[in-house]
N, C-alpha and C. Protein backbone atom coordinates (compact mmCIF):
# COMPACT_ATOMS: atom_id res chain seq x y z
N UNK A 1 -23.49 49.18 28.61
CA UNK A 1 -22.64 49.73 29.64
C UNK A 1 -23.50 50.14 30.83
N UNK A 2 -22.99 49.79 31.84
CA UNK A 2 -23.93 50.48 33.50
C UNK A 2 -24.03 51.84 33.56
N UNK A 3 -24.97 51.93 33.89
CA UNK A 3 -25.36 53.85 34.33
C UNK A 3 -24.27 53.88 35.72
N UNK A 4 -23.60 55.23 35.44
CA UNK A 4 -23.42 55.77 36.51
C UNK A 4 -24.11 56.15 37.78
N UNK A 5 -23.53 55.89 39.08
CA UNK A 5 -24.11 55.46 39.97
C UNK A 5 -24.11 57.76 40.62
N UNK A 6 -25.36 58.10 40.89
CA UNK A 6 -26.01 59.32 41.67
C UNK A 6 -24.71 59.29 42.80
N UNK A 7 -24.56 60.89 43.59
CA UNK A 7 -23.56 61.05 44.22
C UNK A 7 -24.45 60.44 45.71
N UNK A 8 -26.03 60.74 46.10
CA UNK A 8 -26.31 59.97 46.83
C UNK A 8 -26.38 58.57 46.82
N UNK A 9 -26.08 57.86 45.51
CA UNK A 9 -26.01 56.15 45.52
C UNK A 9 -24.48 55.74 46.04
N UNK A 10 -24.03 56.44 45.90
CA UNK A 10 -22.49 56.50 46.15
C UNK A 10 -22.34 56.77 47.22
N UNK A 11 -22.29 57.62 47.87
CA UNK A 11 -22.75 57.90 49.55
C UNK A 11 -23.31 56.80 50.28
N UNK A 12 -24.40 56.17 50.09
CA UNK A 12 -25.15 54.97 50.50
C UNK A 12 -24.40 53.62 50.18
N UNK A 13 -24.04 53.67 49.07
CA UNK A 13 -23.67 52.28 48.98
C UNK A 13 -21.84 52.05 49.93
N UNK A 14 -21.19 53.22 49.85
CA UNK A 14 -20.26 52.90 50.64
C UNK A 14 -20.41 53.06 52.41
N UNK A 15 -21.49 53.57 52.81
CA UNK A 15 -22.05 53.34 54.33
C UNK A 15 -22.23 52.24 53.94
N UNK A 16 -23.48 51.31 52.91
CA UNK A 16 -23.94 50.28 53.41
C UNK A 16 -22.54 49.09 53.55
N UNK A 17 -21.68 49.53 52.85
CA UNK A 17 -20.35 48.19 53.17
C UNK A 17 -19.45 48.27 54.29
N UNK A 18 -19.71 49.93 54.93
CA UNK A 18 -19.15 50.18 56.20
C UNK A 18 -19.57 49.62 57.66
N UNK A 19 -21.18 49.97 56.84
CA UNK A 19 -22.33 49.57 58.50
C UNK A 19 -23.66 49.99 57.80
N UNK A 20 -24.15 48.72 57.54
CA UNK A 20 -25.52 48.82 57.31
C UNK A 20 -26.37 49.22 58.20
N UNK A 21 -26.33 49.31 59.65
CA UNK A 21 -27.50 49.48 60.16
C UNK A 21 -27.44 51.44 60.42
N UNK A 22 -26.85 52.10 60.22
CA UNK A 22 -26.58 53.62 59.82
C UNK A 22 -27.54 53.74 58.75
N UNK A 23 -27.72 53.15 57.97
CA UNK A 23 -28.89 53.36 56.42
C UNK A 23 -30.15 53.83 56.65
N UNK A 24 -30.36 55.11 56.35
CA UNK A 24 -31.89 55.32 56.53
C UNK A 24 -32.48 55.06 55.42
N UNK A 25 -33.90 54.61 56.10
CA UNK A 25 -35.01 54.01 55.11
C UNK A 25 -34.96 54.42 53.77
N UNK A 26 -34.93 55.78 53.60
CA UNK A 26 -35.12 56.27 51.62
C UNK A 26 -33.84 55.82 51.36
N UNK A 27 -32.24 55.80 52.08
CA UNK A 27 -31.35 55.02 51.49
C UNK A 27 -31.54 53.92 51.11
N UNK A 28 -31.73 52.94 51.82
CA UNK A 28 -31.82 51.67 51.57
C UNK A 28 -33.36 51.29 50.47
N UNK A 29 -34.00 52.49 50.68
CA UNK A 29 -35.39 51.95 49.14
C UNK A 29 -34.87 52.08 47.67
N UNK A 30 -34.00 53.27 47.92
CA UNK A 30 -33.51 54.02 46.53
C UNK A 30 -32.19 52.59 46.29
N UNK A 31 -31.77 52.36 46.82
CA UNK A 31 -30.48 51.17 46.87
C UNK A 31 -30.92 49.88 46.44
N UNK A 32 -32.70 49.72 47.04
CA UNK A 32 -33.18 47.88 46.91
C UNK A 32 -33.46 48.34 45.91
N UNK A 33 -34.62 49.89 45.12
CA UNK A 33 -35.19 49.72 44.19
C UNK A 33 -34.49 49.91 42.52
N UNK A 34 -32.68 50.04 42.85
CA UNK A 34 -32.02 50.28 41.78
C UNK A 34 -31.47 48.64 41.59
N UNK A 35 -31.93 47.67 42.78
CA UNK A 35 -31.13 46.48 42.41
C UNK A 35 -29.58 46.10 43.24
N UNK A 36 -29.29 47.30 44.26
CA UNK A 36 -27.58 47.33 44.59
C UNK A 36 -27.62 46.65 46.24
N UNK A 37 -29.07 46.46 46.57
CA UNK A 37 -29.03 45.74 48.22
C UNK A 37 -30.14 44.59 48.06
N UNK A 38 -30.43 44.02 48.73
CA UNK A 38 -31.43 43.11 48.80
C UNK A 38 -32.03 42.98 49.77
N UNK A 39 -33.13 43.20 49.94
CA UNK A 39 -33.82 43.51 51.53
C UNK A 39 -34.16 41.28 51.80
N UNK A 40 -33.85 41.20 53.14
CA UNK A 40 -33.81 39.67 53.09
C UNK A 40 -35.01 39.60 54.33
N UNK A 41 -35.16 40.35 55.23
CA UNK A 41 -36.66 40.68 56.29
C UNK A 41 -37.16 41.30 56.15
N UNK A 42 -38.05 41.49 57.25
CA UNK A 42 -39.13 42.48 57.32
C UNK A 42 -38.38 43.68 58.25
N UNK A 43 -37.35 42.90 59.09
CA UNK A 43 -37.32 44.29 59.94
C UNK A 43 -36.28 44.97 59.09
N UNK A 44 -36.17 46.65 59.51
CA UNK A 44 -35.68 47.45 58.54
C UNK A 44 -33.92 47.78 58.61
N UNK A 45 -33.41 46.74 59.10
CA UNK A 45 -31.91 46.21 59.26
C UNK A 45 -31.38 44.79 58.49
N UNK A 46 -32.80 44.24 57.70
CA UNK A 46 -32.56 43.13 57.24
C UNK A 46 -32.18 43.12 55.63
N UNK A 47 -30.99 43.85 55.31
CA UNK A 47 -30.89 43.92 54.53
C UNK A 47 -29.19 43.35 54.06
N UNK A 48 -28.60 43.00 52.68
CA UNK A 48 -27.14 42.50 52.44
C UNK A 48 -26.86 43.44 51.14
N UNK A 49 -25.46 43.90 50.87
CA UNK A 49 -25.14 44.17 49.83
C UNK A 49 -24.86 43.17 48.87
N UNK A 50 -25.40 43.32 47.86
CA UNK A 50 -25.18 42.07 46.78
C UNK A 50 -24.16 42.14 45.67
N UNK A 51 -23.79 41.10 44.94
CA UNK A 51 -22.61 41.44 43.97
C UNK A 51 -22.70 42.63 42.77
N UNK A 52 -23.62 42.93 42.56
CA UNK A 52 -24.10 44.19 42.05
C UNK A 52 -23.83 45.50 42.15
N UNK A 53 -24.01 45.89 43.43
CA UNK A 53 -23.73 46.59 44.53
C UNK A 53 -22.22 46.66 44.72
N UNK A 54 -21.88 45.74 45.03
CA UNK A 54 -20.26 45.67 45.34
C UNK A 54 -19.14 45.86 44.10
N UNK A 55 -19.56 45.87 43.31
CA UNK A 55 -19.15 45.80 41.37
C UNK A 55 -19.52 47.39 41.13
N UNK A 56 -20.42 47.81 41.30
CA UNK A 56 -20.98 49.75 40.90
C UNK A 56 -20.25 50.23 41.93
N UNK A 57 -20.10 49.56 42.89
CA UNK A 57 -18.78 50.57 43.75
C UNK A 57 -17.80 50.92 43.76
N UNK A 58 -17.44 49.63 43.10
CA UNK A 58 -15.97 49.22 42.12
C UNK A 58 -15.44 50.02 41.10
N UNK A 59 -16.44 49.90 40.68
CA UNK A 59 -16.69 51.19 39.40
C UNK A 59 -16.32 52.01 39.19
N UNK A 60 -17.47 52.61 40.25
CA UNK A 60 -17.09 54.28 40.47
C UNK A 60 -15.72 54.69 41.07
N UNK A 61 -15.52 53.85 42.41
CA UNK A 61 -14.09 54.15 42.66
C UNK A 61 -12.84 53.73 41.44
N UNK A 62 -13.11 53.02 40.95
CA UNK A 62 -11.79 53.13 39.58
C UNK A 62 -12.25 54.39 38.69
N UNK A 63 -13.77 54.57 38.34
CA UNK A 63 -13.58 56.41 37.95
C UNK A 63 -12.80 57.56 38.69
N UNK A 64 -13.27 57.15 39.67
CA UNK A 64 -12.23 58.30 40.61
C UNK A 64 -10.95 58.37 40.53
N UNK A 65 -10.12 57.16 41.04
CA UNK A 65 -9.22 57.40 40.76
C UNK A 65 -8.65 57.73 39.53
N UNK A 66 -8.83 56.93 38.15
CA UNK A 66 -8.65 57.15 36.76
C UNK A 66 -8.58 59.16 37.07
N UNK A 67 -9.66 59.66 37.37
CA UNK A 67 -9.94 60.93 36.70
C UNK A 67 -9.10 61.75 38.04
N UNK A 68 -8.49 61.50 38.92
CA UNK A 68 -7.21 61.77 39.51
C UNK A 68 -6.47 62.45 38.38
């Protein structure tokens, strides 16, 4: 079963599907280094949310609501 996603991974990962370029750097390290973004450049906007990412978001928001 997936680990539950930190209230700051949760925070981050729904900016990053809003507007990635808002992401500050320790967001987006803590995000590439759990696996939920994929850094694709060098510069520090070059980054995509991946299906991973988009699925733990999923997630958590069906926890939420459920526990409504």
């Amino acid at each position: 079963m997936a680990k539950p996603l930190t209230e700051t991974q949760k925070r981050a990962l729904t900016q990053a599907e809003k507007n990635t370029t808002r992401l500050t750097r320790m967001q987006v390290f803590e995000l590439a280094s759990t696996g939920l973004i994929e850094v694709c450049g060098v510069r520090d906007s070059d980054f995509r949310l991946i299906k991973k990412g988009v699925r733990a978001l999923a997630r958590e928001n069906k926890r939420a609501r459920v526990a409504q």
